[in-house]
C-alpha atoms as a PDB file:
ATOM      1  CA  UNK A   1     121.387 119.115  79.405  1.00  0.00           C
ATOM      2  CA  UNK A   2     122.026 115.391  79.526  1.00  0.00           C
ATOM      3  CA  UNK A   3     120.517 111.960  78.372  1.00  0.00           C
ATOM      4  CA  UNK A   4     119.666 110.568  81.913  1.00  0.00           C
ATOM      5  CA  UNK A   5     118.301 113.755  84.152  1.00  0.00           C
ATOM      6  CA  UNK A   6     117.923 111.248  87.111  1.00  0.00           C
ATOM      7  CA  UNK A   7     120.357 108.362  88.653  1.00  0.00           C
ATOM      8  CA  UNK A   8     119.970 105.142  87.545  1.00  0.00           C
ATOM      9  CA  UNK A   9     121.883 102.494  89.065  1.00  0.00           C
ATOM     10  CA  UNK A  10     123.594  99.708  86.779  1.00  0.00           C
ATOM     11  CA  UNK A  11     124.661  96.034  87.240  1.00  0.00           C
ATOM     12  CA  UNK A  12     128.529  95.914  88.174  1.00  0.00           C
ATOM     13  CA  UNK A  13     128.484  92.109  88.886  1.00  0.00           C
ATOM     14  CA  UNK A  14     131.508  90.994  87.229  1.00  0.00           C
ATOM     15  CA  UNK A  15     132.090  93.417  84.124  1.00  0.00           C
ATOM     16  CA  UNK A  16     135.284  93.975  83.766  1.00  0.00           C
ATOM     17  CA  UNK A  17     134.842  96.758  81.456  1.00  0.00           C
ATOM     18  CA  UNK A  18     134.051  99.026  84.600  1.00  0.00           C
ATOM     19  CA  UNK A  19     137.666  98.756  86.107  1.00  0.00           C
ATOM     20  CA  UNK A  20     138.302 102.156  84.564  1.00  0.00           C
ATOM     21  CA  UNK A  21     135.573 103.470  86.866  1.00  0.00           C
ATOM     22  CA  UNK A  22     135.830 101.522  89.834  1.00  0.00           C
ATOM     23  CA  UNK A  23     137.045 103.724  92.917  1.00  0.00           C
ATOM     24  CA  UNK A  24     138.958 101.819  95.764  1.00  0.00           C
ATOM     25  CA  UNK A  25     141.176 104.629  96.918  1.00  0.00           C
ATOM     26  CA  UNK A  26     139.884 105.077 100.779  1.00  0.00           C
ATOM     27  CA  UNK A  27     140.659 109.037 100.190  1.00  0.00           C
ATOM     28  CA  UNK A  28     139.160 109.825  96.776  1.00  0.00           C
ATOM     29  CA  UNK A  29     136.184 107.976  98.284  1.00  0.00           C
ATOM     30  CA  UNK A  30     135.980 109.874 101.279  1.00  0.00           C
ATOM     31  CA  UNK A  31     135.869 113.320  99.361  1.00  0.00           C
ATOM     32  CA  UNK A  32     133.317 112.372  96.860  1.00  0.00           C
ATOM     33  CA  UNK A  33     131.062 110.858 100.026  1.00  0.00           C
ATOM     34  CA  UNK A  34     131.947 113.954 101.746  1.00  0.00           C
ATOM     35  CA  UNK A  35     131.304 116.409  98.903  1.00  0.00           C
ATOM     36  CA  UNK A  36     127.814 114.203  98.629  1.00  0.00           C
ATOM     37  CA  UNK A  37     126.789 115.302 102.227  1.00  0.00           C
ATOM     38  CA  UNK A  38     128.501 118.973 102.427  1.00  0.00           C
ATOM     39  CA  UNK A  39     126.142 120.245  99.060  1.00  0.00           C
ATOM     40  CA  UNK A  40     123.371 118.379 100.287  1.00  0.00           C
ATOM     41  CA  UNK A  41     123.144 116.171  96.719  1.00  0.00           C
ATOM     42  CA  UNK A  42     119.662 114.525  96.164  1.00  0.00           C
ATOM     43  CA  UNK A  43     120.852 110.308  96.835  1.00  0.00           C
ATOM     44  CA  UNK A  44     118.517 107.463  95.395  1.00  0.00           C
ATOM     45  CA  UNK A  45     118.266 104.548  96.723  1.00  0.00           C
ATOM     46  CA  UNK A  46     117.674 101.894  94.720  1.00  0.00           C
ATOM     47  CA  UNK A  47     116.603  98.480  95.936  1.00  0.00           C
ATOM     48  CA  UNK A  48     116.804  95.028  94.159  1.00  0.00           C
ATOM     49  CA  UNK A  49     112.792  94.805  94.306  1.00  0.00           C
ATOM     50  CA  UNK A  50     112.197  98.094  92.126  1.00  0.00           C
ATOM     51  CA  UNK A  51     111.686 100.126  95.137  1.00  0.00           C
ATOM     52  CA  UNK A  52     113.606 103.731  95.200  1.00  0.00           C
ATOM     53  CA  UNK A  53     113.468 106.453  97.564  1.00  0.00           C
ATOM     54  CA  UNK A  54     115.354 110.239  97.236  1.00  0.00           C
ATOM     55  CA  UNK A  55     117.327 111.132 100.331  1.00  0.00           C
ATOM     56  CA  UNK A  56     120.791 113.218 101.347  1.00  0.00           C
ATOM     57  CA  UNK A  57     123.719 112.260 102.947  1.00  0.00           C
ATOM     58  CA  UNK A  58     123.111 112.854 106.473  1.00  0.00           C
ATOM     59  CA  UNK A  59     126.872 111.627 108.216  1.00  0.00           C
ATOM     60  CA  UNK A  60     129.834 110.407 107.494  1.00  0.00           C
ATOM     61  CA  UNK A  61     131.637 108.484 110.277  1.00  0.00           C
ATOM     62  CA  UNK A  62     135.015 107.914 109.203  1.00  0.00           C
ATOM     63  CA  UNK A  63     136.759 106.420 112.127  1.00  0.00           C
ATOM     64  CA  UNK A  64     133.366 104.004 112.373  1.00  0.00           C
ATOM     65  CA  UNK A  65     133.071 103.069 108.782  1.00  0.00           C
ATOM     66  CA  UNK A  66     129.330 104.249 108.711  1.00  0.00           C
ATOM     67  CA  UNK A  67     127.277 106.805 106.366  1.00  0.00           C
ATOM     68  CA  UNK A  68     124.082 107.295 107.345  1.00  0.00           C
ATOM     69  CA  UNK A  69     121.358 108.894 104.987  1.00  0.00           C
ATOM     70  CA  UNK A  70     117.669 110.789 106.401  1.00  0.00           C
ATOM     71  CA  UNK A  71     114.752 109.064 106.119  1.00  0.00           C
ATOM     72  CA  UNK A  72     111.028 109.209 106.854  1.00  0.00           C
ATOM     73  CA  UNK A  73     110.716 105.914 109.177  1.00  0.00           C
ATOM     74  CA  UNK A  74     106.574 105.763 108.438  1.00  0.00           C
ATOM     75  CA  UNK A  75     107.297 105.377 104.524  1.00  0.00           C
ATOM     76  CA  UNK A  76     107.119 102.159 103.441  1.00  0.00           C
ATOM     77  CA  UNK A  77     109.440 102.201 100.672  1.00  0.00           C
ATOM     78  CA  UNK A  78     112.379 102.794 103.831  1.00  0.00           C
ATOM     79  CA  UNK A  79     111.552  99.836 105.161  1.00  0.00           C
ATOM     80  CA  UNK A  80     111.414  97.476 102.302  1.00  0.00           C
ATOM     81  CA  UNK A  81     114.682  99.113 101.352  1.00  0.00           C
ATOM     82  CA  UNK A  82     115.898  97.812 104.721  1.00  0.00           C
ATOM     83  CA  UNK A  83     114.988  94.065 103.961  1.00  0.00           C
ATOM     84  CA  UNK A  84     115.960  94.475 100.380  1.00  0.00           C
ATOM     85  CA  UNK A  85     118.664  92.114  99.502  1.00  0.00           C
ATOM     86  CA  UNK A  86     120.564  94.338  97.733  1.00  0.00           C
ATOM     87  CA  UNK A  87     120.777  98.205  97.853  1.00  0.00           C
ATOM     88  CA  UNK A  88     122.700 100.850  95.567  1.00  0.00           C
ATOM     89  CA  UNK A  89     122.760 104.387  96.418  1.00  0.00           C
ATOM     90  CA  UNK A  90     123.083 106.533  92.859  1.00  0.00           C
ATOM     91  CA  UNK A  91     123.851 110.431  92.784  1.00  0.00           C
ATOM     92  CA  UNK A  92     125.237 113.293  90.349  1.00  0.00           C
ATOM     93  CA  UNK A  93     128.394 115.612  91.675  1.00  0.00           C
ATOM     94  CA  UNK A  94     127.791 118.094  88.401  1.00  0.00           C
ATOM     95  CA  UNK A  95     128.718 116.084  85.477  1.00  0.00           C
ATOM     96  CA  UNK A  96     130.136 112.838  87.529  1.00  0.00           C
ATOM     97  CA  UNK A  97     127.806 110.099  88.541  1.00  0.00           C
ATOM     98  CA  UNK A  98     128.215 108.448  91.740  1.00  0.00           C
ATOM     99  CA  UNK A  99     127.320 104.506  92.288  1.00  0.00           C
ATOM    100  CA  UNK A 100     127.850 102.641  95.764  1.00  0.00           C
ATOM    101  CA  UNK A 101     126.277  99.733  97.433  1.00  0.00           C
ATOM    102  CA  UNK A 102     124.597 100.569 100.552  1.00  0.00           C
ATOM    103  CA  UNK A 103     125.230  97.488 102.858  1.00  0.00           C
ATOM    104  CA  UNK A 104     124.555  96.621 106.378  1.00  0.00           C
ATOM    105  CA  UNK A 105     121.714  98.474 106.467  1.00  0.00           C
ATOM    106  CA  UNK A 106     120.027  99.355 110.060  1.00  0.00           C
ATOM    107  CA  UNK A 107     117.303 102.299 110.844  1.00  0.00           C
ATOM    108  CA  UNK A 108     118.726 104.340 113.850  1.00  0.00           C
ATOM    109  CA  UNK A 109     115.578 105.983 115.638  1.00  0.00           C
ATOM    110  CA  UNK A 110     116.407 109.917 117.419  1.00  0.00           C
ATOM    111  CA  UNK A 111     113.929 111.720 119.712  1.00  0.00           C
ATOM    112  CA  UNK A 112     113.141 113.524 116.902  1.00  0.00           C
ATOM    113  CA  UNK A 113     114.522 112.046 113.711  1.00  0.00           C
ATOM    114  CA  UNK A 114     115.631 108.986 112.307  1.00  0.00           C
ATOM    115  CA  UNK A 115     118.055 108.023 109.927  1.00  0.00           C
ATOM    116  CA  UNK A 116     119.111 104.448 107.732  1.00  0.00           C
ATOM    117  CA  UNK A 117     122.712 103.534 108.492  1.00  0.00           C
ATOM    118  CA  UNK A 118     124.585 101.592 106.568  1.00  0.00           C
ATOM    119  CA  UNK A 119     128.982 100.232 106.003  1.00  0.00           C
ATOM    120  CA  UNK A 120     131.097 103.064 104.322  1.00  0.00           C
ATOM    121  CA  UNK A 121     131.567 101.740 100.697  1.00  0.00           C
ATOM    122  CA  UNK A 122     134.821 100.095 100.633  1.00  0.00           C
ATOM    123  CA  UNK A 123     134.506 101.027  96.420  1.00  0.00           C
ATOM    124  CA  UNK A 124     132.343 103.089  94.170  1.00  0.00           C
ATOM    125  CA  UNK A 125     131.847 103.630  90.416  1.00  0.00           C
ATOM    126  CA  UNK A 126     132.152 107.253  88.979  1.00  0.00           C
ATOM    127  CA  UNK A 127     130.775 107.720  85.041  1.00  0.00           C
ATOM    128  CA  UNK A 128     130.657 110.281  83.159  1.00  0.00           C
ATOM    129  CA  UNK A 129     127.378 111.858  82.657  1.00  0.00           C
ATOM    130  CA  UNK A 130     126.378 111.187  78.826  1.00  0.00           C
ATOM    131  CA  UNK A 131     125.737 114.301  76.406  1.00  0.00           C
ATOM    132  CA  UNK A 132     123.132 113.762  74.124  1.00  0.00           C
ATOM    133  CA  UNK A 133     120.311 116.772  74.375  1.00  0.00           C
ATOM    134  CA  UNK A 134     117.440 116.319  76.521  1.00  0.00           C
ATOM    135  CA  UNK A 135     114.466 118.730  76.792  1.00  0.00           C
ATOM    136  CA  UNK A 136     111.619 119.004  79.524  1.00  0.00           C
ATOM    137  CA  UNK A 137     107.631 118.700  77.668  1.00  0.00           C
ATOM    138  CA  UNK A 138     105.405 121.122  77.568  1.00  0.00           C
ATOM    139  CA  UNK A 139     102.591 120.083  79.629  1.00  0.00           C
ATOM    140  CA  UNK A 140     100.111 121.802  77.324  1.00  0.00           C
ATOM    141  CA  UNK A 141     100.490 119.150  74.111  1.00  0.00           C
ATOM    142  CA  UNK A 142      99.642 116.694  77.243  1.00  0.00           C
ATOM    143  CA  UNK A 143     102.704 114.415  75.778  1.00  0.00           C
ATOM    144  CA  UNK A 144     102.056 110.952  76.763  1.00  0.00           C
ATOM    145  CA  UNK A 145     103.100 107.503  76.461  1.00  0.00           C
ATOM    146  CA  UNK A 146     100.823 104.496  75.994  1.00  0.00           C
ATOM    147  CA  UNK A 147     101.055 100.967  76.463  1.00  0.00           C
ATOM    148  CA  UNK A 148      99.758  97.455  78.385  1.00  0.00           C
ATOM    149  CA  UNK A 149     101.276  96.884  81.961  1.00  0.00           C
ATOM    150  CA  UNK A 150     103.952  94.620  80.941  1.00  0.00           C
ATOM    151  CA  UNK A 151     103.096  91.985  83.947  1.00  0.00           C
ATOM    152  CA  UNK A 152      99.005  92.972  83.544  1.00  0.00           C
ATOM    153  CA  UNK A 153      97.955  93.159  80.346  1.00  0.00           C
ATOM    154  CA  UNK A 154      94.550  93.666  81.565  1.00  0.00           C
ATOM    155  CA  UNK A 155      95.364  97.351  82.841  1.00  0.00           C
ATOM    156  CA  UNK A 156      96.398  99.993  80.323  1.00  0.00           C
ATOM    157  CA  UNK A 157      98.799 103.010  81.060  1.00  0.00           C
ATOM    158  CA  UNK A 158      98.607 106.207  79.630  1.00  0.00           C
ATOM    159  CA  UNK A 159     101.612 107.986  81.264  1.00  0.00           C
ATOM    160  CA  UNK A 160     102.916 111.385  80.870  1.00  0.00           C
ATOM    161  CA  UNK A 161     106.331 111.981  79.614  1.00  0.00           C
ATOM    162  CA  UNK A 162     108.291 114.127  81.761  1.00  0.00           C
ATOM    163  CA  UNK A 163     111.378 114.277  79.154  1.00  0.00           C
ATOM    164  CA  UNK A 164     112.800 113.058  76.006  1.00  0.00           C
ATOM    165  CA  UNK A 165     115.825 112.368  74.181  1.00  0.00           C
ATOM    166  CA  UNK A 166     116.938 110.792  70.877  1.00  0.00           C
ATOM    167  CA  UNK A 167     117.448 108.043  72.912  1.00  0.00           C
ATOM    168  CA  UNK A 168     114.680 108.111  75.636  1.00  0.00           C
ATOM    169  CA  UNK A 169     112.501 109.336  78.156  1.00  0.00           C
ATOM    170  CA  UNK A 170     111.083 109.386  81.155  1.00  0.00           C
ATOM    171  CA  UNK A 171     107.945 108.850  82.299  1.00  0.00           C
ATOM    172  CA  UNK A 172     105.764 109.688  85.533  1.00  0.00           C
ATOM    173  CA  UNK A 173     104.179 107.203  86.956  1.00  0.00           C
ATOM    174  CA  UNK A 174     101.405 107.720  90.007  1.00  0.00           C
ATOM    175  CA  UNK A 175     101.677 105.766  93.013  1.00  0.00           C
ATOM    176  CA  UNK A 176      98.199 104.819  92.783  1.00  0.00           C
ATOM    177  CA  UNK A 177      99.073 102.626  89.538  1.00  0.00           C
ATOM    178  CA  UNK A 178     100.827  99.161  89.930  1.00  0.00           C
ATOM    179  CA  UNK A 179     104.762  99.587  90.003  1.00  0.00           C
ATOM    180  CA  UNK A 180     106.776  98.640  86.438  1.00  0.00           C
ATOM    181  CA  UNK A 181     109.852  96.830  87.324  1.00  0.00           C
ATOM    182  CA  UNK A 182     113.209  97.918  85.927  1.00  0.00           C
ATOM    183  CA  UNK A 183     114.922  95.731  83.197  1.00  0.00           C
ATOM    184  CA  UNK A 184     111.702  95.152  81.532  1.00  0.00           C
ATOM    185  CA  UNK A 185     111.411  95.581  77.661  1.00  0.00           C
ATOM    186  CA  UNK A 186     107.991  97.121  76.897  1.00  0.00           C
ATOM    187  CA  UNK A 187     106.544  96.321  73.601  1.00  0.00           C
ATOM    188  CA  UNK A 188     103.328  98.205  71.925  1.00  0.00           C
ATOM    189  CA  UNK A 189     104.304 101.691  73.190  1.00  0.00           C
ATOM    190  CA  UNK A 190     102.453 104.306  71.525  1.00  0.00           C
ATOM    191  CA  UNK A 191     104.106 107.790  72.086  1.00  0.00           C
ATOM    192  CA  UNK A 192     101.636 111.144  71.408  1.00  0.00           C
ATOM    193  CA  UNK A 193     104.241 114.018  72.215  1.00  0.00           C
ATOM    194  CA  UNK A 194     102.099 116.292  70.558  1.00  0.00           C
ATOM    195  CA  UNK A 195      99.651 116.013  67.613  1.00  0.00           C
ATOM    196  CA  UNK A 196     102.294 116.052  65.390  1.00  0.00           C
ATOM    197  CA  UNK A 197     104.645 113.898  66.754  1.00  0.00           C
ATOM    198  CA  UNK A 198     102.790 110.212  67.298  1.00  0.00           C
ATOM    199  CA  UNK A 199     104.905 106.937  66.649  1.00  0.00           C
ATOM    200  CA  UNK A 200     104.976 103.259  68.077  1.00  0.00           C
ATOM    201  CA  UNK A 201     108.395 102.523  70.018  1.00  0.00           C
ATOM    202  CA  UNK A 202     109.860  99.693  72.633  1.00  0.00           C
ATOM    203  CA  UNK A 203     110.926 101.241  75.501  1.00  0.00           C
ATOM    204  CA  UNK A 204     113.756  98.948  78.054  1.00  0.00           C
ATOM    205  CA  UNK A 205     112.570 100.401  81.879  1.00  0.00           C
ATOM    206  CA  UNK A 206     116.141 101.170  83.014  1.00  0.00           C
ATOM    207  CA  UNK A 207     115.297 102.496  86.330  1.00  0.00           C
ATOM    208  CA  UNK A 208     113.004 103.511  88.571  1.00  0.00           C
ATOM    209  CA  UNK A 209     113.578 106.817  90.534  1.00  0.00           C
ATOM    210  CA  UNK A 210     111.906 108.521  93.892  1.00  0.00           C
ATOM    211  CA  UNK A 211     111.141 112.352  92.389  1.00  0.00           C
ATOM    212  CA  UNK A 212     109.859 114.133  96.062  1.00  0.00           C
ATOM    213  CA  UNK A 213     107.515 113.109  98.583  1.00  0.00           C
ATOM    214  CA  UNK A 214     104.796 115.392  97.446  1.00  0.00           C
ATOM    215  CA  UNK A 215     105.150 113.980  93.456  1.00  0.00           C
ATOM    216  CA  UNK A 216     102.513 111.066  94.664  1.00  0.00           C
ATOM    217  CA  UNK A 217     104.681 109.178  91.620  1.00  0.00           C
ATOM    218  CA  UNK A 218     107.985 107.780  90.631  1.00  0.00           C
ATOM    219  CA  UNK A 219     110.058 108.141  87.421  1.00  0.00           C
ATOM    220  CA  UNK A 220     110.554 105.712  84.819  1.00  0.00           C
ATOM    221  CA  UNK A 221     113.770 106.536  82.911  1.00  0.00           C
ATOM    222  CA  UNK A 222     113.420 104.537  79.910  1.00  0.00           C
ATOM    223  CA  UNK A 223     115.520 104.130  76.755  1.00  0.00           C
ATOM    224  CA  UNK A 224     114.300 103.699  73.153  1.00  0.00           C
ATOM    225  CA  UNK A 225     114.723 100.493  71.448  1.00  0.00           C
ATOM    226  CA  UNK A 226     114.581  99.837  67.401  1.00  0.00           C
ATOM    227  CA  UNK A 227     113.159 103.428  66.657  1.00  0.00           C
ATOM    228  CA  UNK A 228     112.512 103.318  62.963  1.00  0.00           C
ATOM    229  CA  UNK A 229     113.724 106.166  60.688  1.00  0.00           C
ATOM    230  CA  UNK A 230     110.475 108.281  60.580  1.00  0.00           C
ATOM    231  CA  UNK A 231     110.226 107.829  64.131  1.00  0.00           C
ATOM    232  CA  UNK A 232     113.774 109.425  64.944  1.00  0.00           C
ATOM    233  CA  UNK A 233     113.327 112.402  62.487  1.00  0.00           C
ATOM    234  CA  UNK A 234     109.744 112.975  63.935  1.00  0.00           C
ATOM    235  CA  UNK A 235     111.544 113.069  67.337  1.00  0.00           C
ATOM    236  CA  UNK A 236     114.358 115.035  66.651  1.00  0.00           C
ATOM    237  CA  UNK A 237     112.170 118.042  65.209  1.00  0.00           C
ATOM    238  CA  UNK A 238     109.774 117.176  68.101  1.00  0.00           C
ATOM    239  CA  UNK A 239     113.175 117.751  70.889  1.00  0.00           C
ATOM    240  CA  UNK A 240     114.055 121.158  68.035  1.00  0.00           C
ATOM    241  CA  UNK A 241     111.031 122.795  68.347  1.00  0.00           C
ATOM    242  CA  UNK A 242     110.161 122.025  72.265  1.00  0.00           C
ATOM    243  CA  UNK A 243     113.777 123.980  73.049  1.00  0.00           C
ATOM    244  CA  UNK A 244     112.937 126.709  70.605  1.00  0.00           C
ATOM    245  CA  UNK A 245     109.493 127.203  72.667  1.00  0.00           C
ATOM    246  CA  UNK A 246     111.252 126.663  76.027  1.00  0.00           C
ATOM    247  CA  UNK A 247     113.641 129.768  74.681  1.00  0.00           C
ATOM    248  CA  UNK A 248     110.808 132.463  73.587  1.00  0.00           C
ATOM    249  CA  UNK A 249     108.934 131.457  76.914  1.00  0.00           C
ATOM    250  CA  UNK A 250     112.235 131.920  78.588  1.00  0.00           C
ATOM    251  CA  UNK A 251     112.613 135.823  76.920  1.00  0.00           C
ATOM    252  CA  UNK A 252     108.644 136.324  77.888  1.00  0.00           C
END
């Protein structure tokens, strides 16, 4: 299990802490695109605007310099990733994560298909997938998060929580409900994970993820900020017990 169970993308604009995972080697960058497409590895694509959308590596045109990923041309989320300013494609090879812009961006329309092309990354990032212990809810205890839409306070959420860690979650949020951008710090959260497990928290939106068409939803991975003491024991016997029942159900 790991802390972040779905790609998030992070800002690279000039850190130059990240040279240690910063990719430039036209070969190395080749296999991992490659190794992308040939396992058929679920690719989000993250634009600028919040917008994200799940897809596979499609093609990989060497000689061209061109990937090109599948796509459903009548969702709109494809085309606003198109006119997004800037998009990053974000994707786990087991334990690695994989982080490349996606630039150039054009839809190319088949007879029966169509598909987004874009420039072959001329670098990528590759991280190490982090190792704290993560466990799935049960939907039964109907584990939910609470809080004011950060940009309209007038319309309260009550989302369920799809995950947790010690140090986060992630949350399911219908399409039907206005979008929460990433980056924003949410204030007044009221976590219910069961009836025994209730405690205010700040959550930072870190990304926003496609799940599958059907989901009618997005993920919000979101990480915990200034968890008091109570809080974090309450949660850690919360993330005990919910793997201990996951076990027995497991044996059943």
């Amino acid at each position: 299990m790991f802390s972040d169970t779905q790609p998030a993308p992070l800002d690279m604009t000039g850190d130059a802490s990240l040279s240690d995972f910063r990719i430039q080697d036209a070969v190395e960058i080749r296999a991992l695109l490659k190794a992308l497409m040939e396992r058929s590895t679920l690719v989000n694509l993250c634009g600028a605007d919040g917008s994200a959308y799940g897809t596979t590596l499609w093609s990989l045109d060497t000689q061209n310099r061109k990937v090109a990923f599948t796509v459903d041309m009548t969702a709109p989320t494809v085309q606003r990733l198109v006119e997004s300013e800037e998009v990053t494609a974000v994707a786990y090879l087991d334990q690695i994560k994989i982080q490349f812009d996606v630039a150039n961006r054009l839809l190319v329309h088949g007879t029966r298909s169509c598909v987004l092309q874009a420039a072959m990354p001329r670098e990528l990032f590759r991280f190490q997938r982090r190792a704290s212990f993560r466990v799935r809810t049960l939907e039964r205890s109907a584990p939910t998060a609470s809080f004011r839409h950060p940009q309209m306070p007038e319309i309260r959420l009550d989302l369920r929580v799809l995950d947790v860690s010690i140090g986060g979650c992630a949350l399911f949020l219908p399409t039907d409900l206005p979008m929460v951008e990433p980056g924003i710090q949410v204030r007044g959260v009221q976590m219910a994970l069961d009836p025994d497990t209730q405690f205010p928290a700040q959550l930072n939106i870190a990304h926003v993820t496609a799940i599958h068409p059907q989901a009618k939803g997005v993920r919000l991975g979101c990480e915990f900020r200034g968890l008091d003491s109570e809080a974090q024991r309450a949660l850690q016997r919360y993330i005990d017990a919910t793997q201990k029942r996951r076990r027995m159900l497991s044996l059943d």
